[in-house]
PDB file of N, CA and C in Angstrom:
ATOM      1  N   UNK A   1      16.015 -16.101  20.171  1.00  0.00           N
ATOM      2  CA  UNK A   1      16.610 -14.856  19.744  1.00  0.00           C
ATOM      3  C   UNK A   1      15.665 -13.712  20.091  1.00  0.00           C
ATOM      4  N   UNK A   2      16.488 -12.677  20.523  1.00  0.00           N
ATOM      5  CA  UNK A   2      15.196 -11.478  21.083  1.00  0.00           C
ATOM      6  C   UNK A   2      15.479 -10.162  20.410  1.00  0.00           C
ATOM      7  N   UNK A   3      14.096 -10.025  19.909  1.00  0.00           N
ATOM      8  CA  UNK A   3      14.514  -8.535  18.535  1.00  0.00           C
ATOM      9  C   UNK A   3      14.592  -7.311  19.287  1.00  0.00           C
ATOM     10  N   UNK A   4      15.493  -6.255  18.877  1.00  0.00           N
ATOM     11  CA  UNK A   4      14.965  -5.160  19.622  1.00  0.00           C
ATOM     12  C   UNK A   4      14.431  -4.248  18.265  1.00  0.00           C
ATOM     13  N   UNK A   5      13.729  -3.183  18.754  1.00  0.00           N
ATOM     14  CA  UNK A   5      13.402  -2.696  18.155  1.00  0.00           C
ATOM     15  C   UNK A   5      14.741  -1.875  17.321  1.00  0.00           C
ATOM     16  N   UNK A   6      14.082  -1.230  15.888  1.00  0.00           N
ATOM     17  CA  UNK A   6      13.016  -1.290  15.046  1.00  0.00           C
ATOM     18  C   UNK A   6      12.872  -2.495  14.614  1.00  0.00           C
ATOM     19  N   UNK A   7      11.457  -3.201  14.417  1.00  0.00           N
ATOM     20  CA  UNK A   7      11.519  -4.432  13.258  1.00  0.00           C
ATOM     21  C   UNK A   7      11.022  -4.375  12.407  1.00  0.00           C
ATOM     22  N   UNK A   8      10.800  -3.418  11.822  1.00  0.00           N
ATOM     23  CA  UNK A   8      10.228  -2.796  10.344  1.00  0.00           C
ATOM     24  C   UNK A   8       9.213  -0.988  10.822  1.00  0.00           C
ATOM     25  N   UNK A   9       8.667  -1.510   9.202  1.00  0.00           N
ATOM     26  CA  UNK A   9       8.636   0.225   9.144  1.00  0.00           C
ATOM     27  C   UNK A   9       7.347   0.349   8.591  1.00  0.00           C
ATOM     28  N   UNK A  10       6.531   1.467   8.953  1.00  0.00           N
ATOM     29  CA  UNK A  10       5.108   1.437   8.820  1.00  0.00           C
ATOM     30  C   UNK A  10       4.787   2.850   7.967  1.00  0.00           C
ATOM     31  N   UNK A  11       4.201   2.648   6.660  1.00  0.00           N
ATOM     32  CA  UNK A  11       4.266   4.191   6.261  1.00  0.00           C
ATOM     33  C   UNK A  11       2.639   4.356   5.515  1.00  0.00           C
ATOM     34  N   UNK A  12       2.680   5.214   6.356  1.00  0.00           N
ATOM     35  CA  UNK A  12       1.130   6.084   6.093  1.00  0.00           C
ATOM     36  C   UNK A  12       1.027   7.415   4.917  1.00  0.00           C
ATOM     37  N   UNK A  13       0.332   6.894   4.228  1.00  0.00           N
ATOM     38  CA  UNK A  13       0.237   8.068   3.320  1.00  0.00           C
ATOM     39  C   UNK A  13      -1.466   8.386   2.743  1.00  0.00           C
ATOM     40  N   UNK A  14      -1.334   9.792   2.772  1.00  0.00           N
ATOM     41  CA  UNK A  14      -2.629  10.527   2.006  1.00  0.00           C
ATOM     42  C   UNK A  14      -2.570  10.730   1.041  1.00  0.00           C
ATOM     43  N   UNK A  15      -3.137  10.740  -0.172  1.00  0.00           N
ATOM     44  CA  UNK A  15      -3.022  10.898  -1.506  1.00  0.00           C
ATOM     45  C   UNK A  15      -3.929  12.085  -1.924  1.00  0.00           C
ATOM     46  N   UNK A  16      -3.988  13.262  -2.121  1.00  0.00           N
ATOM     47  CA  UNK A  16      -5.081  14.299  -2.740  1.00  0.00           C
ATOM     48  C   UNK A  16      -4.949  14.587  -4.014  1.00  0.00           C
ATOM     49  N   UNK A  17      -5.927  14.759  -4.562  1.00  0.00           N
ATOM     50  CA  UNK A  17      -5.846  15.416  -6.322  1.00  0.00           C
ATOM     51  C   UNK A  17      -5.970  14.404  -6.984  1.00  0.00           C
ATOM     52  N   UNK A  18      -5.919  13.276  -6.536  1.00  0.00           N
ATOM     53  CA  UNK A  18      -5.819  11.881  -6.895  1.00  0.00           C
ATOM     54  C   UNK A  18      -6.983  11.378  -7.801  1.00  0.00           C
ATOM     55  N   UNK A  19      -6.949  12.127  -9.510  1.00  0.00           N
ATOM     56  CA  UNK A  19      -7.713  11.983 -10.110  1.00  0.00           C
ATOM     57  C   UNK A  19      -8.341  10.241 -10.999  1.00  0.00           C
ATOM     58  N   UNK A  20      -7.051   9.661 -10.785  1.00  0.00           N
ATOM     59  CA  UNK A  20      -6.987   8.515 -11.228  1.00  0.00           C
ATOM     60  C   UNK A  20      -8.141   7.461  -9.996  1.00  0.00           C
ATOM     61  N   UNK A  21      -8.233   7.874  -8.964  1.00  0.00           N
ATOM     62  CA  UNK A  21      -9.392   7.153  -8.330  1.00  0.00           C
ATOM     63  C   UNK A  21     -11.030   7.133  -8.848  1.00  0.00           C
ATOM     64  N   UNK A  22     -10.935   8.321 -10.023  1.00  0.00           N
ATOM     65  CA  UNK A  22     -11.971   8.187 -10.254  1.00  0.00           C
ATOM     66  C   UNK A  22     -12.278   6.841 -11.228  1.00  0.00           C
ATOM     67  N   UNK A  23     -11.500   6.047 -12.259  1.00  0.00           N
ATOM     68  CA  UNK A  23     -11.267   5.390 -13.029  1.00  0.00           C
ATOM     69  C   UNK A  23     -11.303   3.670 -12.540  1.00  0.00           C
ATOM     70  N   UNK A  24     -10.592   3.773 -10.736  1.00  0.00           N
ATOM     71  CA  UNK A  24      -9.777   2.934 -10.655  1.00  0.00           C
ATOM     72  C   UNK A  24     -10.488   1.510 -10.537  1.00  0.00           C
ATOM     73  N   UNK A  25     -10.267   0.446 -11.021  1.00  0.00           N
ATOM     74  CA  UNK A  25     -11.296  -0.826 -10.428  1.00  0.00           C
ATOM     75  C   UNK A  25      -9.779  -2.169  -9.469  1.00  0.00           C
ATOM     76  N   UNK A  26     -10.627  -2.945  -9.115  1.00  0.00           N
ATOM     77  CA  UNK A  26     -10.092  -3.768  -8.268  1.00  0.00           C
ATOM     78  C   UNK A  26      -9.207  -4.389  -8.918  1.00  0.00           C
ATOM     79  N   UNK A  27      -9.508  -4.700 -10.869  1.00  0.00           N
ATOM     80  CA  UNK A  27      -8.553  -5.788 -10.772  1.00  0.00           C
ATOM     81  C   UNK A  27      -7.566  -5.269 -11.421  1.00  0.00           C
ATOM     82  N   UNK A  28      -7.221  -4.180 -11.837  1.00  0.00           N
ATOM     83  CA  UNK A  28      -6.191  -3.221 -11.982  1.00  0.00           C
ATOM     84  C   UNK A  28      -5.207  -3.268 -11.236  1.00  0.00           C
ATOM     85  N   UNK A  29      -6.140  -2.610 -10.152  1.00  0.00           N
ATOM     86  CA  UNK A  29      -5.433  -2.305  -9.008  1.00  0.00           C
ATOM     87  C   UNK A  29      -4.670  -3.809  -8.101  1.00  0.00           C
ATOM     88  N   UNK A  30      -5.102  -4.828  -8.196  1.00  0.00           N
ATOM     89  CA  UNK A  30      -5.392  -6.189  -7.865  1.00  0.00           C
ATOM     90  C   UNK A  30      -3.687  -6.274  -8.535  1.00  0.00           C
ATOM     91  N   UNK A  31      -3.971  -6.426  -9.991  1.00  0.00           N
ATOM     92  CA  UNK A  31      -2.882  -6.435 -10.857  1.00  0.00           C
ATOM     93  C   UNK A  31      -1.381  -6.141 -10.906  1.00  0.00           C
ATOM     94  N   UNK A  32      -1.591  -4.528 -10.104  1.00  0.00           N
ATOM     95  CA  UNK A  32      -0.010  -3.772  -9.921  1.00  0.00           C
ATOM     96  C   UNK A  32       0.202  -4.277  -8.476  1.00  0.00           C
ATOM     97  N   UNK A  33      -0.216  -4.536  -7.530  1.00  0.00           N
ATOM     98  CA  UNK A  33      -0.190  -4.258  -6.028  1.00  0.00           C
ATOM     99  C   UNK A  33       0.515  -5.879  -6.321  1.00  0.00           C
ATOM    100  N   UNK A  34       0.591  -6.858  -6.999  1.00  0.00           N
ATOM    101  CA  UNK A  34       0.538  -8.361  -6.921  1.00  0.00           C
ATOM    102  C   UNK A  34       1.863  -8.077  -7.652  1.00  0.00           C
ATOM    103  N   UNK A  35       2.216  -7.606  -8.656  1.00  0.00           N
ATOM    104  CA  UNK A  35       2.999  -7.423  -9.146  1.00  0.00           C
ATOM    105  C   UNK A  35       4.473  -6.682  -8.328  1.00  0.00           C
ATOM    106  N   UNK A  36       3.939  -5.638  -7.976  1.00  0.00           N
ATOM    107  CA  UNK A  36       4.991  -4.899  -7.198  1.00  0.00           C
ATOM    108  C   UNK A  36       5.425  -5.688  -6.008  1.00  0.00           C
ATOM    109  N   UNK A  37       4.294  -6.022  -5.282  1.00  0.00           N
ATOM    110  CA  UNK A  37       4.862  -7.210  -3.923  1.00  0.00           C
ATOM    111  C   UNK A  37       6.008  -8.371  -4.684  1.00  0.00           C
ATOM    112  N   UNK A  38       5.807  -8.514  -5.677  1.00  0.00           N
ATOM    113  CA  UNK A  38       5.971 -10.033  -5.918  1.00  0.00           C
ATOM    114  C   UNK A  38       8.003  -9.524  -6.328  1.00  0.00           C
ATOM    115  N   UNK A  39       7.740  -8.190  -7.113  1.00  0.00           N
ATOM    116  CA  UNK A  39       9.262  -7.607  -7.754  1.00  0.00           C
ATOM    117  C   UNK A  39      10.150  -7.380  -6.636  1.00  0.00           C
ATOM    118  N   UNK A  40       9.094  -7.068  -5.444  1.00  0.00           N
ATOM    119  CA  UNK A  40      10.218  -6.451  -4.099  1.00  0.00           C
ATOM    120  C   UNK A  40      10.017  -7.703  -3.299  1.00  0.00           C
ATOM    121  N   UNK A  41      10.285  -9.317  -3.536  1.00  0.00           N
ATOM    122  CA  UNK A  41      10.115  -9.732  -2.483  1.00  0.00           C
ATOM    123  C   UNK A  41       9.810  -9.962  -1.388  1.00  0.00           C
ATOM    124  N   UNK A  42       8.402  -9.170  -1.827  1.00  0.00           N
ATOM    125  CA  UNK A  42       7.506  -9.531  -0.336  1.00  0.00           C
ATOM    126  C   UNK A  42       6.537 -10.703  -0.738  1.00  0.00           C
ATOM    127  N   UNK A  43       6.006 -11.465   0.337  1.00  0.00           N
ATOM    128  CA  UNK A  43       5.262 -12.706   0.145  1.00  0.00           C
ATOM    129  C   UNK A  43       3.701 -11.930   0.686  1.00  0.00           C
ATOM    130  N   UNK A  44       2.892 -12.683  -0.831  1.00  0.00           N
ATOM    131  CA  UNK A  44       1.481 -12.153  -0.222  1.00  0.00           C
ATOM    132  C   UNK A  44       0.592 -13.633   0.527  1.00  0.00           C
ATOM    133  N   UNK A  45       0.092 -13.579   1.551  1.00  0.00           N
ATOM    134  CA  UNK A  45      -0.944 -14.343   1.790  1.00  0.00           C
ATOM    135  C   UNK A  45      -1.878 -14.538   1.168  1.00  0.00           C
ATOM    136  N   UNK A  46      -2.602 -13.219   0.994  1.00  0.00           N
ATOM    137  CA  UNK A  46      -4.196 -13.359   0.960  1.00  0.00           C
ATOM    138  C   UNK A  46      -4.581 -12.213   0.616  1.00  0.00           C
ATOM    139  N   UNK A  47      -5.895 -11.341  -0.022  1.00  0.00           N
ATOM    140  CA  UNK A  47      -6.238 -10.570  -0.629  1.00  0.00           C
ATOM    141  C   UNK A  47      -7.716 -10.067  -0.031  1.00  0.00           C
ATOM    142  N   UNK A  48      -7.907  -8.831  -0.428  1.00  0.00           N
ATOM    143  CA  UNK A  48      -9.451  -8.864  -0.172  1.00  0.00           C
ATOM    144  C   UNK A  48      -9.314  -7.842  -0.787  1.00  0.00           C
ATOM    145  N   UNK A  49     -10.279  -7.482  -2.066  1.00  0.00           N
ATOM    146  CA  UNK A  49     -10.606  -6.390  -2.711  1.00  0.00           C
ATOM    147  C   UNK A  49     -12.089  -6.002  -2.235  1.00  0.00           C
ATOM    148  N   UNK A  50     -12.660  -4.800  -2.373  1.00  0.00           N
ATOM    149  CA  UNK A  50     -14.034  -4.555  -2.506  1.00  0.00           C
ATOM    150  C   UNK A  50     -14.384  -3.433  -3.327  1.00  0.00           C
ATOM    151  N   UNK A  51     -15.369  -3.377  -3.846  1.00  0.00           N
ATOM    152  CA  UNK A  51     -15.500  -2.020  -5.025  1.00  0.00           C
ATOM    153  C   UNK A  51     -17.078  -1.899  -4.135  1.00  0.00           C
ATOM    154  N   UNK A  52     -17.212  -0.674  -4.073  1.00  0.00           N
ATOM    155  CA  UNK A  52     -18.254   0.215  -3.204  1.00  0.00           C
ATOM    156  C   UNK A  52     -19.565   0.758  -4.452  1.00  0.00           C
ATOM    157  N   UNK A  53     -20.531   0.327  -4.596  1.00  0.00           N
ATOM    158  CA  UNK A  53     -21.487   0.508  -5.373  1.00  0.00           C
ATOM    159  C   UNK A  53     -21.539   2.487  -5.359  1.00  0.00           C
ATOM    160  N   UNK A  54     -21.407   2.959  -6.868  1.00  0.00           N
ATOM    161  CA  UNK A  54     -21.148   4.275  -6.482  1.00  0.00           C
ATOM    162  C   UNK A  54     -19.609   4.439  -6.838  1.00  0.00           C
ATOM    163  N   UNK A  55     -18.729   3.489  -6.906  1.00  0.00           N
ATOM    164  CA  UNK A  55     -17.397   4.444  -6.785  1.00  0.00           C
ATOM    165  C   UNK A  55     -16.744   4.103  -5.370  1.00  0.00           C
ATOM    166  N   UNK A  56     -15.681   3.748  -5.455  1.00  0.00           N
ATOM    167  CA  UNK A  56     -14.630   3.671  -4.333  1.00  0.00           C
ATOM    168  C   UNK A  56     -13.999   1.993  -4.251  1.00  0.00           C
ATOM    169  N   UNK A  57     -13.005   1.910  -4.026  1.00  0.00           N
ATOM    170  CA  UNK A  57     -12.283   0.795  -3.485  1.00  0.00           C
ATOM    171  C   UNK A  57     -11.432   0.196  -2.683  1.00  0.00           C
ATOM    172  N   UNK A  58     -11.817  -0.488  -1.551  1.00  0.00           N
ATOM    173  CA  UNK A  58     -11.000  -0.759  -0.422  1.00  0.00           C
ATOM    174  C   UNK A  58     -10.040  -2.077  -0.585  1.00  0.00           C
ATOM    175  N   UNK A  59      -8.956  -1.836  -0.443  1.00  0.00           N
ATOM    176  CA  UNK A  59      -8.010  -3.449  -0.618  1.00  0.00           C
ATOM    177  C   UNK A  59      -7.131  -4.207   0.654  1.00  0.00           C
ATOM    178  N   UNK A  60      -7.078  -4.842   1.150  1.00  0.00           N
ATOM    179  CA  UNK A  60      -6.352  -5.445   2.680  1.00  0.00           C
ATOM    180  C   UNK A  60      -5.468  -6.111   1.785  1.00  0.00           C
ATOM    181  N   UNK A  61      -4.345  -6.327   2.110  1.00  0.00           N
ATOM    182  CA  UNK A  61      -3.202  -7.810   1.564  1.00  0.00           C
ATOM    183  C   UNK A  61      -2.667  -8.103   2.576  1.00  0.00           C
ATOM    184  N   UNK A  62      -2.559  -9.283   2.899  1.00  0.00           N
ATOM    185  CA  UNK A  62      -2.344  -9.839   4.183  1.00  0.00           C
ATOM    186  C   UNK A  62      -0.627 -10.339   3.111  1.00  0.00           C
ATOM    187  N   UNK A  63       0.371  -9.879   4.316  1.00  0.00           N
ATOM    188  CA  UNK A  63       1.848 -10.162   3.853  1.00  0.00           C
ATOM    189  C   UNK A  63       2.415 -11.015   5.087  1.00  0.00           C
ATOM    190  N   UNK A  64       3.130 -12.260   4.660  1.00  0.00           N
ATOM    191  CA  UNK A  64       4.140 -12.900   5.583  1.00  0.00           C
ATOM    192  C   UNK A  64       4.799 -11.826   6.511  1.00  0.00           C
ATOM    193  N   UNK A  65       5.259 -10.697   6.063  1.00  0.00           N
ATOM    194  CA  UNK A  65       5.587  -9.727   6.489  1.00  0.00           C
ATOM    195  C   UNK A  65       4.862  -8.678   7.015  1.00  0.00           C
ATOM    196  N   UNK A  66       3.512  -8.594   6.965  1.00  0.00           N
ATOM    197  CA  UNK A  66       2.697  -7.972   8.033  1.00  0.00           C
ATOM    198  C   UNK A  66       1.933  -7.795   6.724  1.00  0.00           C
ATOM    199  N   UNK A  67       1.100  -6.327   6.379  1.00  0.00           N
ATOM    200  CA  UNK A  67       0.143  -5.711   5.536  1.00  0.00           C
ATOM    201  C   UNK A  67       0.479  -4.791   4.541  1.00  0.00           C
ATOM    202  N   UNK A  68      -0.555  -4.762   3.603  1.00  0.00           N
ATOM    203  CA  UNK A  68      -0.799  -3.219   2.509  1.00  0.00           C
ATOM    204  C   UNK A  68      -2.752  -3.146   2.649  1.00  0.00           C
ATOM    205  N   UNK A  69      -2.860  -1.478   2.602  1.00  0.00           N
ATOM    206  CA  UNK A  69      -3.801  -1.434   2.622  1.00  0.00           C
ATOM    207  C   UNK A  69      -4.310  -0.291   2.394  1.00  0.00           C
ATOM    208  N   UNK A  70      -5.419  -0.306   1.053  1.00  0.00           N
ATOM    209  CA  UNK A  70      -5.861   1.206   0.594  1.00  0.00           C
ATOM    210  C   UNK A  70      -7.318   1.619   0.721  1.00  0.00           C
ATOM    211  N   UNK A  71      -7.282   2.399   0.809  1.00  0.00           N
ATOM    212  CA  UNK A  71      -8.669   2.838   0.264  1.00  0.00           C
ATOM    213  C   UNK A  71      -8.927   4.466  -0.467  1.00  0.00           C
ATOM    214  N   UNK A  72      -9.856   4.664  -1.194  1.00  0.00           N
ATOM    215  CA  UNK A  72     -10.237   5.851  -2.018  1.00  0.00           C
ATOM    216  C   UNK A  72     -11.627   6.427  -1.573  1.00  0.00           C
ATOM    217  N   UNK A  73     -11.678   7.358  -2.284  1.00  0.00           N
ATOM    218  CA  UNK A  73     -12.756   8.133  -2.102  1.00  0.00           C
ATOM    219  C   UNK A  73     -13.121   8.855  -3.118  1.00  0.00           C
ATOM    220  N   UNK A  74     -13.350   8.500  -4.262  1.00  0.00           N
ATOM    221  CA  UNK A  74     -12.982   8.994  -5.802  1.00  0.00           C
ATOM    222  C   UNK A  74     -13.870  10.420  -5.566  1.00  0.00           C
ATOM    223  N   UNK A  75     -14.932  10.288  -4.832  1.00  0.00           N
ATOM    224  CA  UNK A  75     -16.041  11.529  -4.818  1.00  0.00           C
ATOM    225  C   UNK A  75     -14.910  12.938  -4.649  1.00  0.00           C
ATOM    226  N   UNK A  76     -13.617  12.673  -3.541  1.00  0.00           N
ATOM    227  CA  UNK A  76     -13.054  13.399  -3.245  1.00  0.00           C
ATOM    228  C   UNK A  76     -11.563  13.270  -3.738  1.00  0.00           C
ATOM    229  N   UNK A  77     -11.510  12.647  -4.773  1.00  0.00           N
ATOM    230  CA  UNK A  77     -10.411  12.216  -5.528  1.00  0.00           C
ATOM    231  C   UNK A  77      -9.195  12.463  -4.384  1.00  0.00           C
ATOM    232  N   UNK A  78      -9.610  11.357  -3.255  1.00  0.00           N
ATOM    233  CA  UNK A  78      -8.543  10.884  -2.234  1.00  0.00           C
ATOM    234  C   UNK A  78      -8.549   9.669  -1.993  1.00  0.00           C
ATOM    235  N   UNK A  79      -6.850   9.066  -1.744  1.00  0.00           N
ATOM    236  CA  UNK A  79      -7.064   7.777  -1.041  1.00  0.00           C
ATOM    237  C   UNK A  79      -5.972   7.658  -0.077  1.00  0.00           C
ATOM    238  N   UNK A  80      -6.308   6.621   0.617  1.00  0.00           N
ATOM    239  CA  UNK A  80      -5.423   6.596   2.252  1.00  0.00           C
ATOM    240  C   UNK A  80      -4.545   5.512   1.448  1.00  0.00           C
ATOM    241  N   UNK A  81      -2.849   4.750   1.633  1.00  0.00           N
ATOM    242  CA  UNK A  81      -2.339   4.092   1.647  1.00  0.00           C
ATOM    243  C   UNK A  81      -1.362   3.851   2.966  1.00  0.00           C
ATOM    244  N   UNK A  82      -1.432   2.720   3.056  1.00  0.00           N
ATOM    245  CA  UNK A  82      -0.479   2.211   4.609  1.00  0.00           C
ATOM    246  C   UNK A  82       0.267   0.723   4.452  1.00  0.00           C
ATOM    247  N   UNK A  83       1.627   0.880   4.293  1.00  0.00           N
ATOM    248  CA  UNK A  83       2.059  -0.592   4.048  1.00  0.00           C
ATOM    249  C   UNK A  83       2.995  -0.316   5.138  1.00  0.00           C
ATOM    250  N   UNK A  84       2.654  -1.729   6.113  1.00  0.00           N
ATOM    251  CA  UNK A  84       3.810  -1.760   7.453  1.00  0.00           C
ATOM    252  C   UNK A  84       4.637  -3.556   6.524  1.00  0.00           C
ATOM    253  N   UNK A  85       5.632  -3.702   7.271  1.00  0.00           N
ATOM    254  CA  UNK A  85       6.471  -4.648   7.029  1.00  0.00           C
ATOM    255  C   UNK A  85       7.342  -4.679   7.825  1.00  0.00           C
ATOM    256  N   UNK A  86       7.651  -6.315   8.231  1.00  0.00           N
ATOM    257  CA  UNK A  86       8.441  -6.685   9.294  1.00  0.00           C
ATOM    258  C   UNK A  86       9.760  -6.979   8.959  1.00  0.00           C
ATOM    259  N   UNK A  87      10.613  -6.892   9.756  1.00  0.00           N
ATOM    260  CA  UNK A  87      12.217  -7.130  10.129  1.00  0.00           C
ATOM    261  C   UNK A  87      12.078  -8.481   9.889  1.00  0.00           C
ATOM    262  N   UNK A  88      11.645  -9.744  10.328  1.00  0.00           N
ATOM    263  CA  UNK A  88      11.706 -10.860  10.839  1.00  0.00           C
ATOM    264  C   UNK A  88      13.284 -11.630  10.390  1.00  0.00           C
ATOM    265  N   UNK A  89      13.510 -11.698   8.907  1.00  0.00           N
ATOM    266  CA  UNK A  89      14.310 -12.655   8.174  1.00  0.00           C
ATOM    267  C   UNK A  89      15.020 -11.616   7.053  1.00  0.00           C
ATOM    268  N   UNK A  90      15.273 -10.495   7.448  1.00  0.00           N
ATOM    269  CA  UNK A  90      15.939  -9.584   6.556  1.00  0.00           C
ATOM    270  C   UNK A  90      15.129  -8.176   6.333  1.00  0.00           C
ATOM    271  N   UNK A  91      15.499  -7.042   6.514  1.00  0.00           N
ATOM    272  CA  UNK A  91      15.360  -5.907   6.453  1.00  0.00           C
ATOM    273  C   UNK A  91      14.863  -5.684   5.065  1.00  0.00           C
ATOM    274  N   UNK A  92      13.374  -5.096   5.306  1.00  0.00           N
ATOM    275  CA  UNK A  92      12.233  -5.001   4.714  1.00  0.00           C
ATOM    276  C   UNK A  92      12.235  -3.522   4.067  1.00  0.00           C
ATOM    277  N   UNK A  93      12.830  -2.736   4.425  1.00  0.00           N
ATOM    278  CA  UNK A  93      12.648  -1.076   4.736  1.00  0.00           C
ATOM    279  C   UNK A  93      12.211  -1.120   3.317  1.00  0.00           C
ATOM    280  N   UNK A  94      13.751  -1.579   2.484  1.00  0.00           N
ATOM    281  CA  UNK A  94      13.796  -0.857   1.192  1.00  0.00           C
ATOM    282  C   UNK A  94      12.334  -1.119  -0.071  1.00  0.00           C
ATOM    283  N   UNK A  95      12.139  -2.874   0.518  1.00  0.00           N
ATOM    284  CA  UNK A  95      10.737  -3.343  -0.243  1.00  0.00           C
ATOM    285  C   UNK A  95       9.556  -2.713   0.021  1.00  0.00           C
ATOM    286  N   UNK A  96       9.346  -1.983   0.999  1.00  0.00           N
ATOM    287  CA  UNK A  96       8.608  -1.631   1.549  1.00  0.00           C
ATOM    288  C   UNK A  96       8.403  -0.030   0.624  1.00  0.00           C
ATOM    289  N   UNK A  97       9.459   1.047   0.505  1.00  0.00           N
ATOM    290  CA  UNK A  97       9.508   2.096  -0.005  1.00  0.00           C
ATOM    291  C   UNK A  97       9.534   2.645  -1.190  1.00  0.00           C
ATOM    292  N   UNK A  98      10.108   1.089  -1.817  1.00  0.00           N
ATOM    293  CA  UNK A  98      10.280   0.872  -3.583  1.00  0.00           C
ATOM    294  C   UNK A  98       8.537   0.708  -4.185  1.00  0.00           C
ATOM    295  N   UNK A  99       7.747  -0.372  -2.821  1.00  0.00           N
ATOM    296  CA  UNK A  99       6.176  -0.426  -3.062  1.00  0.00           C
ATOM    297  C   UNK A  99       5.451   0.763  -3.024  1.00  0.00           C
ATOM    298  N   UNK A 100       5.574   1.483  -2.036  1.00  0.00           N
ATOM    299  CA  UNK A 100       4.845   2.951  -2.062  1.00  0.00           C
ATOM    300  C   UNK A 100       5.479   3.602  -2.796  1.00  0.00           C
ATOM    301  N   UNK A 101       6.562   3.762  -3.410  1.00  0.00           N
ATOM    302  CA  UNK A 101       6.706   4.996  -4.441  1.00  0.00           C
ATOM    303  C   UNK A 101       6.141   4.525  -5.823  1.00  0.00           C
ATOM    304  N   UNK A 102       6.467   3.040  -6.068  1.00  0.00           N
ATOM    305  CA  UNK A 102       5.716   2.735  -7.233  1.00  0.00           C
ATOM    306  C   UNK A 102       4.267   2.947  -6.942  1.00  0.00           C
ATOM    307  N   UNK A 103       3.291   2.531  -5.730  1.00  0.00           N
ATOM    308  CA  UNK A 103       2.352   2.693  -5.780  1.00  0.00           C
ATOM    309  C   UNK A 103       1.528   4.044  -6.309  1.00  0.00           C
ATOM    310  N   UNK A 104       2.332   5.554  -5.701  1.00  0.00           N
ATOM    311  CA  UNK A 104       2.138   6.630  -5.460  1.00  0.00           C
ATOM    312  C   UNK A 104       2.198   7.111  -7.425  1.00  0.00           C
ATOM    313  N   UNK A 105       3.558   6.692  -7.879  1.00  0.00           N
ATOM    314  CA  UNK A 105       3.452   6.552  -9.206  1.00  0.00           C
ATOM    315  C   UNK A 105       2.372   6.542  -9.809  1.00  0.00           C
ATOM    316  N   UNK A 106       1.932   5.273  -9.845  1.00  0.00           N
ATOM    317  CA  UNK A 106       1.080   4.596 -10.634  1.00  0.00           C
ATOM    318  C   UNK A 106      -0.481   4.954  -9.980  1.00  0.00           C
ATOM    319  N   UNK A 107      -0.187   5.882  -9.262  1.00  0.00           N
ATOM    320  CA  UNK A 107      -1.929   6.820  -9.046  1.00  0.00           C
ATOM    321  C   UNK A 107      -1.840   7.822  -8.966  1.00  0.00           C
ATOM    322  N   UNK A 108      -0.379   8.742  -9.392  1.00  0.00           N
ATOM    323  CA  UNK A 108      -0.493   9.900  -9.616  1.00  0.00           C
ATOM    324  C   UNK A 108      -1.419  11.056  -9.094  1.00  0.00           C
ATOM    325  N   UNK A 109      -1.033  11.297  -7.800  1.00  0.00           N
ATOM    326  CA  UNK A 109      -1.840  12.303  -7.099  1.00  0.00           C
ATOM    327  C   UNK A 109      -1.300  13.906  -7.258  1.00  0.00           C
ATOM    328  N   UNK A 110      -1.631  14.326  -7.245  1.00  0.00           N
ATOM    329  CA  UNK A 110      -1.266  16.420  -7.425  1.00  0.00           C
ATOM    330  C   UNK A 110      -0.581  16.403  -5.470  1.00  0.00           C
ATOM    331  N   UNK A 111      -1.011  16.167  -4.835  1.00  0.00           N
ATOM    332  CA  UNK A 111      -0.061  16.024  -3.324  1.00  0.00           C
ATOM    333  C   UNK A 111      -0.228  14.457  -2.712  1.00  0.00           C
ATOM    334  N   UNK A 112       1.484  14.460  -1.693  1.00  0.00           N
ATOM    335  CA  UNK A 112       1.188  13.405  -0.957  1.00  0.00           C
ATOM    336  C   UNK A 112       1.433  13.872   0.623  1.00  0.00           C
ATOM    337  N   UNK A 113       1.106  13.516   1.636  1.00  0.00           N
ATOM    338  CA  UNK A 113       1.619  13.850   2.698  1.00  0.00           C
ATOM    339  C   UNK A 113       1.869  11.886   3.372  1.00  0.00           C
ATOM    340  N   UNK A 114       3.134  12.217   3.775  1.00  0.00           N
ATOM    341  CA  UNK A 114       3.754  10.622   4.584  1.00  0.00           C
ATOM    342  C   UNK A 114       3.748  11.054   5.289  1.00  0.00           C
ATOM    343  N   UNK A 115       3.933   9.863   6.574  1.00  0.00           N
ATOM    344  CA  UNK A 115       4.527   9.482   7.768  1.00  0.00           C
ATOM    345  C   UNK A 115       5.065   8.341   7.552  1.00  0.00           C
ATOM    346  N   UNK A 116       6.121   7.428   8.304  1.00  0.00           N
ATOM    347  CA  UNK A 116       7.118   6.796   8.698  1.00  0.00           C
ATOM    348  C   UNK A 116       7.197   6.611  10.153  1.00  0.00           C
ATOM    349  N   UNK A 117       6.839   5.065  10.537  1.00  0.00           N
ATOM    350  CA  UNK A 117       7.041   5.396  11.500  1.00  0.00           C
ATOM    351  C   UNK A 117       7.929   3.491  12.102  1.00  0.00           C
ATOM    352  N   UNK A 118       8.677   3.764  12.481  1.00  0.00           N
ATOM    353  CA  UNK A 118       9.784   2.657  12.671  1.00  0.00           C
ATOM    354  C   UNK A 118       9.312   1.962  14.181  1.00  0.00           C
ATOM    355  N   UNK A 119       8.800   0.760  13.509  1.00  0.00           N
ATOM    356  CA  UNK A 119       8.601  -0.023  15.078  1.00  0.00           C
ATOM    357  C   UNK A 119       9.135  -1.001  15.365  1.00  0.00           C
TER     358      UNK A 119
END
């Protein structure tokens, strides 16, 4: 079978004002991200948290369906978020958008700026 494009959807987001990074630790964060994948039917592989001596936390989740992946900068109460997800076995879009808005929620930033980008 041969896919054409789009086969999912890749969305990049900046988070500013994002006072809650100052607070945030891994297994919190560990906590909702496991949770939310798990409500929108996405399958997680594998995990990698890291907490940055000083403040900050970087997270990879490796998904059957491709990735999520954050990082902060509490110094500058910013963090990057990017969750792509694949077409493969059913159209991902919506799991994918239900995760970043809950995510965006649940870190409450003062601005966001997205991109979307359909591959």
């Amino acid at each position: 079978m041969t896919m054409t494009p789009p086969v999912g959807i890749h969305i990049l987001s900046s988070l500013y004002s994002c006072e809650k990074v100052n607070s945030l630790d891994k297994k919190a964060l560990s906590e909702k991200i496991t949770q939310l994948l798990h409500d929108n039917q996405l399958t997680q592989l594998g995990e990698f948290y890291h907490e940055f001596e000083g403040g900050g936390v970087t997270a990879l989740i490796a998904l059957a369906e491709s990735h999520l992946a954050l990082h902060t900068w509490p110094e500058l109460s910013y963090l990057t978020l990017e969750i792509y997800v694949c077409n493969y076995s059913r159209d991902n879009s919506v799991a994918a958008e239900q995760v970043h808005a809950a995510l965006v929620a649940f870190l409450e930033p003062g601005r966001v700026e997205t991109h979307r980008i359909h591959r």
